[in-house]
Protein backbone atom coordinates (compact mmCIF):
# COMPACT_ATOMS: atom_id res chain seq x y z
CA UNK A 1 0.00 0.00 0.00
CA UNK A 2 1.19 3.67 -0.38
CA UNK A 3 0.33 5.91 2.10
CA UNK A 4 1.01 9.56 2.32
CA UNK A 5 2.85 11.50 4.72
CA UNK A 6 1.85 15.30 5.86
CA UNK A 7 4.95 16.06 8.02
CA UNK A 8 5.61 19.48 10.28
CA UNK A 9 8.61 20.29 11.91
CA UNK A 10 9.07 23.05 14.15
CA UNK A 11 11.44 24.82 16.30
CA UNK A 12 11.84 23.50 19.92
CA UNK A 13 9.34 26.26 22.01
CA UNK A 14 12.09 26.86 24.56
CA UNK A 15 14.27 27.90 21.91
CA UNK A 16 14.65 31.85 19.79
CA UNK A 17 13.55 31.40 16.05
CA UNK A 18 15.23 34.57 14.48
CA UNK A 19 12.96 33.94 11.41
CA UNK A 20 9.83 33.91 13.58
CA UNK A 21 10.90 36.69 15.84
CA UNK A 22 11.87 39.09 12.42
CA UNK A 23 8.01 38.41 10.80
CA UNK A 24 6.69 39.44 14.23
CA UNK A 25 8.01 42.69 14.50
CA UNK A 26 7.12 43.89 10.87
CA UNK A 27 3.85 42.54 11.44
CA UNK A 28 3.23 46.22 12.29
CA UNK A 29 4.99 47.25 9.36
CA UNK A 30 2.65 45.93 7.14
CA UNK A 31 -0.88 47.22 9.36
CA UNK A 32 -1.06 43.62 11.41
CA UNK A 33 -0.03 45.00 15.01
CA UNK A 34 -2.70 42.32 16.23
CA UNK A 35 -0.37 39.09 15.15
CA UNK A 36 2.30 37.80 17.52
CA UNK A 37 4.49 35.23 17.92
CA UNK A 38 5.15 34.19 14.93
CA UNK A 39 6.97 30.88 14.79
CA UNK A 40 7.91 29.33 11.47
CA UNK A 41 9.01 26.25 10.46
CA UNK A 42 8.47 23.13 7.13
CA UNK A 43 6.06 21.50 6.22
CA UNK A 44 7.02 18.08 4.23
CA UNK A 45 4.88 16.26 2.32
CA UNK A 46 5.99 12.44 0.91
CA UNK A 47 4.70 8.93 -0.14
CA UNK A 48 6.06 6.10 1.75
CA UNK A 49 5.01 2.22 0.34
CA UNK A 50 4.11 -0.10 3.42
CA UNK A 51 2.33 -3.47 4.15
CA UNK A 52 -0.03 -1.37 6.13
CA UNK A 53 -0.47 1.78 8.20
CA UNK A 54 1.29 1.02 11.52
CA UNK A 55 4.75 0.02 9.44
CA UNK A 56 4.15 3.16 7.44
CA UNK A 57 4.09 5.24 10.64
CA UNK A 58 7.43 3.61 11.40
CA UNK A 59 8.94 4.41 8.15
CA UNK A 60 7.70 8.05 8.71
CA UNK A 61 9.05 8.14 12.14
CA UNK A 62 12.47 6.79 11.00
CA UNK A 63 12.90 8.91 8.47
CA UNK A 64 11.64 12.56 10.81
CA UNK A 65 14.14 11.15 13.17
CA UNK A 66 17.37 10.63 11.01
CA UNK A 67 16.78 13.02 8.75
CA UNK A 68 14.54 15.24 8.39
CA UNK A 69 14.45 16.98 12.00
CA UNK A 70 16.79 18.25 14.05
CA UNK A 71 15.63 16.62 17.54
CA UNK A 72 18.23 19.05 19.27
CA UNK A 73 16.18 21.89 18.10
CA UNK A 74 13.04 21.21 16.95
CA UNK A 75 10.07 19.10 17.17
CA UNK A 76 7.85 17.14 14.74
CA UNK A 77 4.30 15.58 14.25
CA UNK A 78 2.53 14.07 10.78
CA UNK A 79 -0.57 12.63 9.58
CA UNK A 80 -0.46 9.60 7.41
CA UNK A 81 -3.75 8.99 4.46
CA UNK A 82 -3.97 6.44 2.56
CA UNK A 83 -2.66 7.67 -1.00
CA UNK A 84 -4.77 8.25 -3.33
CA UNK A 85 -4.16 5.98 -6.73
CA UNK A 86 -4.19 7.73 -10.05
């Protein structure tokens, strides 16, 4: 089966993001005084082929782990869907 992956990683909340922090303060800039702390981060998207959904979940897991988040500094979390065949 293929499934399909909808991955975010983001930085650790006990930890500065610079990018975050420099959208926050020109939220005023461009009239949005209201929005604050902006954190930003990736979103991944991918297809993973598995004999079924919990071995899929492991695949994703190994793969956020070893590569695609930094666990020092950040954090991560998907959803897995069945893909959909074309």
């Amino acid at each position: 089966m293929k499934f399909r992956a909808e991955i975010d990683v983001m930085p650790l909340k006990a930890l500065l993001d610079p990018q975050g922090k420099a959208v926050t303060a020109s939220m005023g800039n461009v009239g949005l005084p209201e929005i604050s702390n902006v954190r930003i981060g990736k979103h991944i998207t991918l297809e993973v082929e598995a004999d079924n959904e919990a071995a899929a979940e492991e695949k994703v897991n190994t793969a956020c782990k070893k590569l695609l988040a930094n666990q020092i500094m950040e954090s991560f979390e998907f959803t897995l869907h069945a893909a959909e065949t074309a």
